[in-house]
Protein backbone atom coordinates (compact mmCIF):
# COMPACT_ATOMS: atom_id res chain seq x y z
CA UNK A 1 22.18 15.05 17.38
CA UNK A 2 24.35 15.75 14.54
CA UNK A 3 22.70 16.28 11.00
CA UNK A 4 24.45 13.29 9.38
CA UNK A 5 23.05 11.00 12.35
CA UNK A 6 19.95 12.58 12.26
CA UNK A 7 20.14 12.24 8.40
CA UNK A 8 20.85 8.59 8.51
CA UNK A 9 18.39 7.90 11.12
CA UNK A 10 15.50 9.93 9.41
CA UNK A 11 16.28 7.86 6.17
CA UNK A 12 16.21 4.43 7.51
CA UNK A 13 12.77 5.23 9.43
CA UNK A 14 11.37 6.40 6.20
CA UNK A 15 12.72 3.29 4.43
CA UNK A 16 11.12 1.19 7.01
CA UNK A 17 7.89 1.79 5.99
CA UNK A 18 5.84 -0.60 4.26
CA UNK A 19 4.01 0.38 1.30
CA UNK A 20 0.59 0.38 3.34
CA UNK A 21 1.87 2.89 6.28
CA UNK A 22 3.05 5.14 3.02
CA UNK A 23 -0.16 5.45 1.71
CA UNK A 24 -2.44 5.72 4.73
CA UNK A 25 -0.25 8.68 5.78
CA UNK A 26 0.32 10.10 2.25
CA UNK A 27 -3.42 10.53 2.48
CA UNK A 28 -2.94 12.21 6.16
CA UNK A 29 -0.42 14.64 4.66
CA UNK A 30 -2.10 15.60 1.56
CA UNK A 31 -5.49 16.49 3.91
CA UNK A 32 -3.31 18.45 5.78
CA UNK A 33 -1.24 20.46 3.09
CA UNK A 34 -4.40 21.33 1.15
CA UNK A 35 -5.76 22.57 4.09
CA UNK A 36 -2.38 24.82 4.51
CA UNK A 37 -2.31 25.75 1.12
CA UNK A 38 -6.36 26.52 1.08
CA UNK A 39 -5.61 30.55 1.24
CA UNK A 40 -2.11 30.28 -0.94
CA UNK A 41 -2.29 31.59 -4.17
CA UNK A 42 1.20 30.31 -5.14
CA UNK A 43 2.99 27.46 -3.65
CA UNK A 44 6.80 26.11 -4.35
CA UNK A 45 6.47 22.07 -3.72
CA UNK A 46 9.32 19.66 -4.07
CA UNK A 47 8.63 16.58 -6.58
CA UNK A 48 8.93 13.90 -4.53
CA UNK A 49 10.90 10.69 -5.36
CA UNK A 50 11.46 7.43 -4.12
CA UNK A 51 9.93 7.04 -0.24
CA UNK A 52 9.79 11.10 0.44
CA UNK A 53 6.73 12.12 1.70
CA UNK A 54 4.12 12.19 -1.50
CA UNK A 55 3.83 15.43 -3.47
CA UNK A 56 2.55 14.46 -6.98
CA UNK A 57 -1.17 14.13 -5.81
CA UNK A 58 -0.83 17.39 -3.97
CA UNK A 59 0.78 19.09 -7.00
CA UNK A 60 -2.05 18.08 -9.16
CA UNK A 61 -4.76 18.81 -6.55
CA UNK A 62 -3.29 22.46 -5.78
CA UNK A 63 -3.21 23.32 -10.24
CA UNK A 64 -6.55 21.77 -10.36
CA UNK A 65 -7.50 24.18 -7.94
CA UNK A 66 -6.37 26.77 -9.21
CA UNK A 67 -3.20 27.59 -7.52
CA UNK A 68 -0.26 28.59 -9.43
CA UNK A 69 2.21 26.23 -8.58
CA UNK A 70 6.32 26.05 -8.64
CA UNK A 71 8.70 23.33 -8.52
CA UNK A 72 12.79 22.98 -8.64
CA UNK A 73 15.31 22.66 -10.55
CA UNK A 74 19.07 22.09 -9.69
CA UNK A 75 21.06 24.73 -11.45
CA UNK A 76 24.85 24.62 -10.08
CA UNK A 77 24.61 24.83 -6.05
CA UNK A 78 21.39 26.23 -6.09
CA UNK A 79 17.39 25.45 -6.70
CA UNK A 80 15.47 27.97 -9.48
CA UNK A 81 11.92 27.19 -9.45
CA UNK A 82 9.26 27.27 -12.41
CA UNK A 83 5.71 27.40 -12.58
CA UNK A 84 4.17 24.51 -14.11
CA UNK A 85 0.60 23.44 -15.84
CA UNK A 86 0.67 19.49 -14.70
CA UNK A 87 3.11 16.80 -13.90
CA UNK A 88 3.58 16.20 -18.08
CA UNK A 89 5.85 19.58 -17.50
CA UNK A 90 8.50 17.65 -15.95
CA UNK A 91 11.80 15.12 -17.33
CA UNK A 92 14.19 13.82 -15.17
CA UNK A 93 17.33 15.83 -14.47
CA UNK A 94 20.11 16.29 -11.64
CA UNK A 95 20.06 13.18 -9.44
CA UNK A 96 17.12 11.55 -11.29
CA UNK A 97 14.54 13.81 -9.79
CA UNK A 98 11.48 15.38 -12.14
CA UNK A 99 12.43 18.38 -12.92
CA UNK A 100 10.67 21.63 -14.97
CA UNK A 101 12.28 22.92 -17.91
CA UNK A 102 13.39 26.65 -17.28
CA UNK A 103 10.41 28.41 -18.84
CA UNK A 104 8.08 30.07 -16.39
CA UNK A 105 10.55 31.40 -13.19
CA UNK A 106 8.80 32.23 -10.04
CA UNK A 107 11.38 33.75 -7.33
CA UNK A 108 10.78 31.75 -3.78
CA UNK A 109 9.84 35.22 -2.24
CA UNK A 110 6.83 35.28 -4.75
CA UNK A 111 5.42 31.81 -3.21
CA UNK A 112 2.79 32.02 -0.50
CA UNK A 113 4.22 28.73 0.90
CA UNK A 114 7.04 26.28 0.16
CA UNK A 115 6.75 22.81 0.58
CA UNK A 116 10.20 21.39 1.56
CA UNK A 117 11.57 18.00 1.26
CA UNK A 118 13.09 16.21 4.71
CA UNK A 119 15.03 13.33 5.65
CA UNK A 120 14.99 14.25 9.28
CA UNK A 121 13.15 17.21 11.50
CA UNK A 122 12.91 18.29 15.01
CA UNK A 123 10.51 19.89 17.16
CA UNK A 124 11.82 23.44 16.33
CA UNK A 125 11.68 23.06 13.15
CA UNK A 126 15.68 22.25 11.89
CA UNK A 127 15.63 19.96 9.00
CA UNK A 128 17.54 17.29 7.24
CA UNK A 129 17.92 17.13 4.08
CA UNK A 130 20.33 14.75 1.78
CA UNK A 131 23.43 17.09 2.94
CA UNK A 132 24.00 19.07 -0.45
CA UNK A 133 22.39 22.14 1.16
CA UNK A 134 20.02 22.84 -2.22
CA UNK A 135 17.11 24.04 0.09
CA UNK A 136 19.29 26.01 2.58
CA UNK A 137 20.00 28.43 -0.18
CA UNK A 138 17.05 29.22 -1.11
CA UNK A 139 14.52 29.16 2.21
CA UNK A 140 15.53 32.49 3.69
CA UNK A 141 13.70 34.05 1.15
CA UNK A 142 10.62 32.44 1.18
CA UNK A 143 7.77 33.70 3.21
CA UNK A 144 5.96 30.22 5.13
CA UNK A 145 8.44 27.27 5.16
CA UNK A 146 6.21 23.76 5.79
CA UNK A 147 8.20 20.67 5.48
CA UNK A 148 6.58 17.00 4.66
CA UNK A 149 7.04 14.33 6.87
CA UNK A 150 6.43 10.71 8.36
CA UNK A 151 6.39 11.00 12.57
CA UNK A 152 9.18 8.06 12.10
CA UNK A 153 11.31 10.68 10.83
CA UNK A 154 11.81 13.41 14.16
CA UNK A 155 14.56 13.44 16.30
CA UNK A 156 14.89 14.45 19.90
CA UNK A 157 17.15 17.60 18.61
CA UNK A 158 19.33 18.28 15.55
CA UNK A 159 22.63 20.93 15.52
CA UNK A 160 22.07 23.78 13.71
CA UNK A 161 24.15 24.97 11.62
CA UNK A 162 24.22 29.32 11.38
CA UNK A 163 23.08 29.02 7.55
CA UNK A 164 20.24 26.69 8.55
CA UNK A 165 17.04 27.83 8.15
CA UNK A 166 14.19 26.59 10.60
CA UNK A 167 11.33 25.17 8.57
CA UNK A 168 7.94 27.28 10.33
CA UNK A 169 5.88 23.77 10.35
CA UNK A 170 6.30 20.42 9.85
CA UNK A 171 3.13 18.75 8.43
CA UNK A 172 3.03 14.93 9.94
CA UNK A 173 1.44 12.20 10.13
């Protein structure tokens, strides 16, 4: 499938969702990415928005415990990530997401694991995102690639592009 379909597709299932289904497997995903992130020291994470996959009890969950954690900001056709103390670190910036102001940088190669955003996934691990290609510059470099998803959201296949970068796991529920 192409990754515009697969896009679309991955969006509308997510969409779909009511409100109860979120939260019954936000609480399946967080179990599940704590668990992951149990022997990580530091972790990237997306700040989730709208009906992604939940990240803002998992962000607060990993700094209570501990773990130094880095989130991203949009700088020209790129992500830069900084460490932050708490969600209160954040203000909205490039397409209305929360984002850090550029005080603590943390390289992607320096994270333990990187939580990735999706709109759409396969089984071998190609992604969707929302097409602007903000993660694909960036994942190469990181060392354990886990994206966050709703089961709605996979696809039979999706093309591969050469600059795509398989995710290593896709955390589900």
């Amino acid at each position: 499938m192409d990754k515009n379909t697969a896009r679309r597709k991955g969006l509308a299932a997510r969409a779909a969702l009511t409100e109860k289904q979120r939260e019954e497997k936000n609480a399946v995903l967080y179990e599940k990415a704590m668990k992951l992130a149990e022997n990580c020291s530091c972790i990237g994470c997306y700040v989730s928005m709208k009906d992604e996959a939940d990240t803002h009890r998992l962000i607060n969950a990993l700094i209570k415990a501990g773990k130094t954690v880095a989130v991203p900001r949009v700088t020209g056709s790129t992500l830069r990530f900084y460490k932050i103390h708490s969600l209160q670190d954040l203000q909205e910036g490039t397409f209305h997401v929360m984002e850090p102001a550029e005080i603590n940088p943390c390289m992607p190669e320096e994270t333990d694991l990187m939580f990735v955003p999706l709109s759409a996934f396969d089984s071998r691990g190609n992604r969707t995102g929302y097409g602007r290609g903000y993660y694909d510059s960036v994942l190469a470099q990181c060392r354990y690639k886990a994206g966050l998803a709703y089961a709605e959201q996979e696809m039979d296949a999706i093309e591969a592009d050469p600059w795509d970068i398989p995710l290593d796991e896709i955390i589900c529920a």
